[in-house]
N, C-alpha and C. Protein backbone atom coordinates (compact mmCIF):
# COMPACT_ATOMS: atom_id res chain seq x y z
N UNK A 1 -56.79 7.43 -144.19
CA UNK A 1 -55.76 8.43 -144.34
C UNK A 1 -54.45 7.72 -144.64
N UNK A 2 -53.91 8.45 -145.60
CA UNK A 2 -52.38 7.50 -145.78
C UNK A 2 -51.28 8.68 -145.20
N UNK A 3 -50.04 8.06 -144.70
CA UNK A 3 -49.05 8.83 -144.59
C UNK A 3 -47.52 8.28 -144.89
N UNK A 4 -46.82 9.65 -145.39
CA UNK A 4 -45.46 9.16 -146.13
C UNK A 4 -44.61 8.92 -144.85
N UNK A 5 -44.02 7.95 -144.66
CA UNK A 5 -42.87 7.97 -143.29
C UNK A 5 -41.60 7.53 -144.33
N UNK A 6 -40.76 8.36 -143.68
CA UNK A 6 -39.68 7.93 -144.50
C UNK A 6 -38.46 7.57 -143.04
N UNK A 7 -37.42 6.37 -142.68
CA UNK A 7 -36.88 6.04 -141.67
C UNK A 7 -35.43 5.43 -142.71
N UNK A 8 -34.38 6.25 -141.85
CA UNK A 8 -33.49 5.66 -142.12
C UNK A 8 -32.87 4.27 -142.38
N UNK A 9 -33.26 3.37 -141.73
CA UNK A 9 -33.13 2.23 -141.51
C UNK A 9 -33.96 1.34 -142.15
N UNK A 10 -35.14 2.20 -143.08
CA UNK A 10 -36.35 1.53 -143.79
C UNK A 10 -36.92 0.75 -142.85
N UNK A 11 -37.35 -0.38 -143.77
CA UNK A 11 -38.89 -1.31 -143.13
C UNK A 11 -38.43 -1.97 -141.93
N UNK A 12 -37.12 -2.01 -141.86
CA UNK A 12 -36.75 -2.95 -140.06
C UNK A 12 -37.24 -2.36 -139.35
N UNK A 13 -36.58 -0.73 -139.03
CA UNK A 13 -36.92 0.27 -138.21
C UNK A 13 -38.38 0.51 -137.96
N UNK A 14 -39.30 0.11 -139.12
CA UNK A 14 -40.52 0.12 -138.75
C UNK A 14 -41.54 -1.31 -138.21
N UNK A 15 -40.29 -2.25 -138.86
CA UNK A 15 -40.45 -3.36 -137.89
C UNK A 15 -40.61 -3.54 -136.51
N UNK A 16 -39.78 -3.03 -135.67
CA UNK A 16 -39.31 -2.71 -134.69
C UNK A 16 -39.97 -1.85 -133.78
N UNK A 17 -40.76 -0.54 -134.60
CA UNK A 17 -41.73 0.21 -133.46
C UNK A 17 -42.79 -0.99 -133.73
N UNK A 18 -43.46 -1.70 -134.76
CA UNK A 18 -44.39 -2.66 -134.68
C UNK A 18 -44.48 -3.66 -132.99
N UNK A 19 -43.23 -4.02 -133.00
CA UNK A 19 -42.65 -5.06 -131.86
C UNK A 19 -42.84 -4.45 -130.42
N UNK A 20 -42.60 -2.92 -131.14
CA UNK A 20 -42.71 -2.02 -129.67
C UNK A 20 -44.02 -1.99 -128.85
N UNK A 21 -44.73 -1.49 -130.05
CA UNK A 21 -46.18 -1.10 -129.91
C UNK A 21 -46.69 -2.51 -129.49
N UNK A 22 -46.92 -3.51 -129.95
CA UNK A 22 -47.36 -4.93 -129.43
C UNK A 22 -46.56 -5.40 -127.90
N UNK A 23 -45.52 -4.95 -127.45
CA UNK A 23 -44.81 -5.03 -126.24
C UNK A 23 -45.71 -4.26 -125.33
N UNK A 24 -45.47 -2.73 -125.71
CA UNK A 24 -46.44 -2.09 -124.60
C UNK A 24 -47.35 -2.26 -124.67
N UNK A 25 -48.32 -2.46 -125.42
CA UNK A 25 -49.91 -3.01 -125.64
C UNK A 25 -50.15 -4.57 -124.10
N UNK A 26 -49.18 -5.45 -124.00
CA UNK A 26 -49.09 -6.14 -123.52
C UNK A 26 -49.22 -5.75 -121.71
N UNK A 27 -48.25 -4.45 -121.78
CA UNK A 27 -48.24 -4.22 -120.43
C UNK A 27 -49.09 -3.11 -119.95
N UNK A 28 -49.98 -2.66 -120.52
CA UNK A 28 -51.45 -1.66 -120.56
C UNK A 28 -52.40 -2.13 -120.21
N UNK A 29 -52.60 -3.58 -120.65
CA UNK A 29 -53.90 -4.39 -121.07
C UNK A 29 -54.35 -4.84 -119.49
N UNK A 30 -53.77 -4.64 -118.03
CA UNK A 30 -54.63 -4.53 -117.32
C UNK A 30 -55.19 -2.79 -116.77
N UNK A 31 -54.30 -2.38 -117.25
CA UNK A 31 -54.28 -1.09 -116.50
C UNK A 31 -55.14 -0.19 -117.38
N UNK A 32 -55.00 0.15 -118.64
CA UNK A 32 -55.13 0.86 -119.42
C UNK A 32 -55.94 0.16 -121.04
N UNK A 33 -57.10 -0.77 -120.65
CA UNK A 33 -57.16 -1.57 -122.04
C UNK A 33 -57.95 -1.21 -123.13
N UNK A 34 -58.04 -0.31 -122.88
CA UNK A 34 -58.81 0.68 -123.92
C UNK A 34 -57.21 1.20 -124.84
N UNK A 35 -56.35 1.61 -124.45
CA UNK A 35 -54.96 1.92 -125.13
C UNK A 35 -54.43 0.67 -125.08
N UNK A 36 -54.61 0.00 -125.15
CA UNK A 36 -54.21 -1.24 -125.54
C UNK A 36 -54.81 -2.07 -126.03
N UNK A 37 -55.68 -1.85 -126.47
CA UNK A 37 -56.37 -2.33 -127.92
C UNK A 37 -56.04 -1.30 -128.90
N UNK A 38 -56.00 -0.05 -129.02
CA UNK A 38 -55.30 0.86 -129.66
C UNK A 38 -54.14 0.19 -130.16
N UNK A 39 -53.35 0.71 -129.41
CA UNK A 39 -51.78 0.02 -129.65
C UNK A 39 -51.58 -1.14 -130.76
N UNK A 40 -52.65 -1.62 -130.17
CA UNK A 40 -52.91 -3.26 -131.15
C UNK A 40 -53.12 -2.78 -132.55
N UNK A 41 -54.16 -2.32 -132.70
CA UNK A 41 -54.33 -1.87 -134.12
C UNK A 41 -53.43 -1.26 -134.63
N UNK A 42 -52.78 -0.41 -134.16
CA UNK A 42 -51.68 0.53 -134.62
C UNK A 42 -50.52 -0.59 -135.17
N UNK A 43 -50.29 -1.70 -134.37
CA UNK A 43 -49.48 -2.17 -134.80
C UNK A 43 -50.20 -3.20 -135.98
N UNK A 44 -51.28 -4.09 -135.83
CA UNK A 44 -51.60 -4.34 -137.18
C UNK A 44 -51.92 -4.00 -138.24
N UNK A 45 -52.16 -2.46 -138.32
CA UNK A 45 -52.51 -1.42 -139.37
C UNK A 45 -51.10 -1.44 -139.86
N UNK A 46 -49.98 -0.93 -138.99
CA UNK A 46 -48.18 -0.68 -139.50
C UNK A 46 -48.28 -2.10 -140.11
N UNK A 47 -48.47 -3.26 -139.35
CA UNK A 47 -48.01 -4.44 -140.25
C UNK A 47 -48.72 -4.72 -141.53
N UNK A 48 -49.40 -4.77 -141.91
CA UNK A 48 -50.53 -4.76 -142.81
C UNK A 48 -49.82 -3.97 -143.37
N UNK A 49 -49.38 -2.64 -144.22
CA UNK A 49 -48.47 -2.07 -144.73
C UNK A 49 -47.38 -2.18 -145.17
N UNK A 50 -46.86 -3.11 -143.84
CA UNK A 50 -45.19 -3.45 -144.38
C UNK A 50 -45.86 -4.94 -145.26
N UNK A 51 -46.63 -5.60 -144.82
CA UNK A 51 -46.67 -6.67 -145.98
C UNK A 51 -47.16 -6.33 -146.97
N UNK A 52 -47.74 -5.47 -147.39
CA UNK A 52 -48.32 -4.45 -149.09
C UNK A 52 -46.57 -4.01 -149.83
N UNK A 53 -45.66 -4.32 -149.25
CA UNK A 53 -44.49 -3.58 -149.27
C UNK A 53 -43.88 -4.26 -150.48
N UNK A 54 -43.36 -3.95 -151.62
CA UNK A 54 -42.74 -4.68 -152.58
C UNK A 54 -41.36 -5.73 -151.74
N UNK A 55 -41.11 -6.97 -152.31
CA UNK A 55 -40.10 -7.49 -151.65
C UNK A 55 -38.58 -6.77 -152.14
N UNK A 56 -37.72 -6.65 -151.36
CA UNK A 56 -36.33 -5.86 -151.72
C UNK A 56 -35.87 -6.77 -152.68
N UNK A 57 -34.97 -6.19 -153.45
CA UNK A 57 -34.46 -6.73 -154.73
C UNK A 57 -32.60 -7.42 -153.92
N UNK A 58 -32.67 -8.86 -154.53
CA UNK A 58 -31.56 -9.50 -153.64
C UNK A 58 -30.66 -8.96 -154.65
C-alpha cells in the first residue's frame, strides 16, 4: 500500500518520527516486544522511503 504524507517541514520532520519510532521501539522491547518489532519496521519501511527520495536541489 502506498500513502501520500505531505509535512510541513518535509523529509526532516519525517526524519524525526523515524528517530521517534526507533526510540520507543527501544523502550517496549522488554515489556511489549511484539510492538516493538513493529515499531521497528515502521521505522525501516519510513526509512527505506526517505532514501528512494530524490536528493534536494542545492
Amino acid at each position: 500500500m502506498a500513502a501520500l504524507v505531505r509535512f510541513s517541514g518535509g523529509a526532516d520532520d519525517l526524519a524525526e518520527i523515524v528517530e521517534a519510532l526507533i526510540a520507543a521501539a527501544a523502550t517496549r522491547e522488554q515489556d511489549a516486544p511484539e510492538q516493538a518489532l513493529r515499531w521497528k519496521w515502521l521505522a525501516d519501511d519510513i526509512g527505506d522511503a526517505l532514501d528512494q527520495l530524490p536528493a534536494p536541489p542545492q
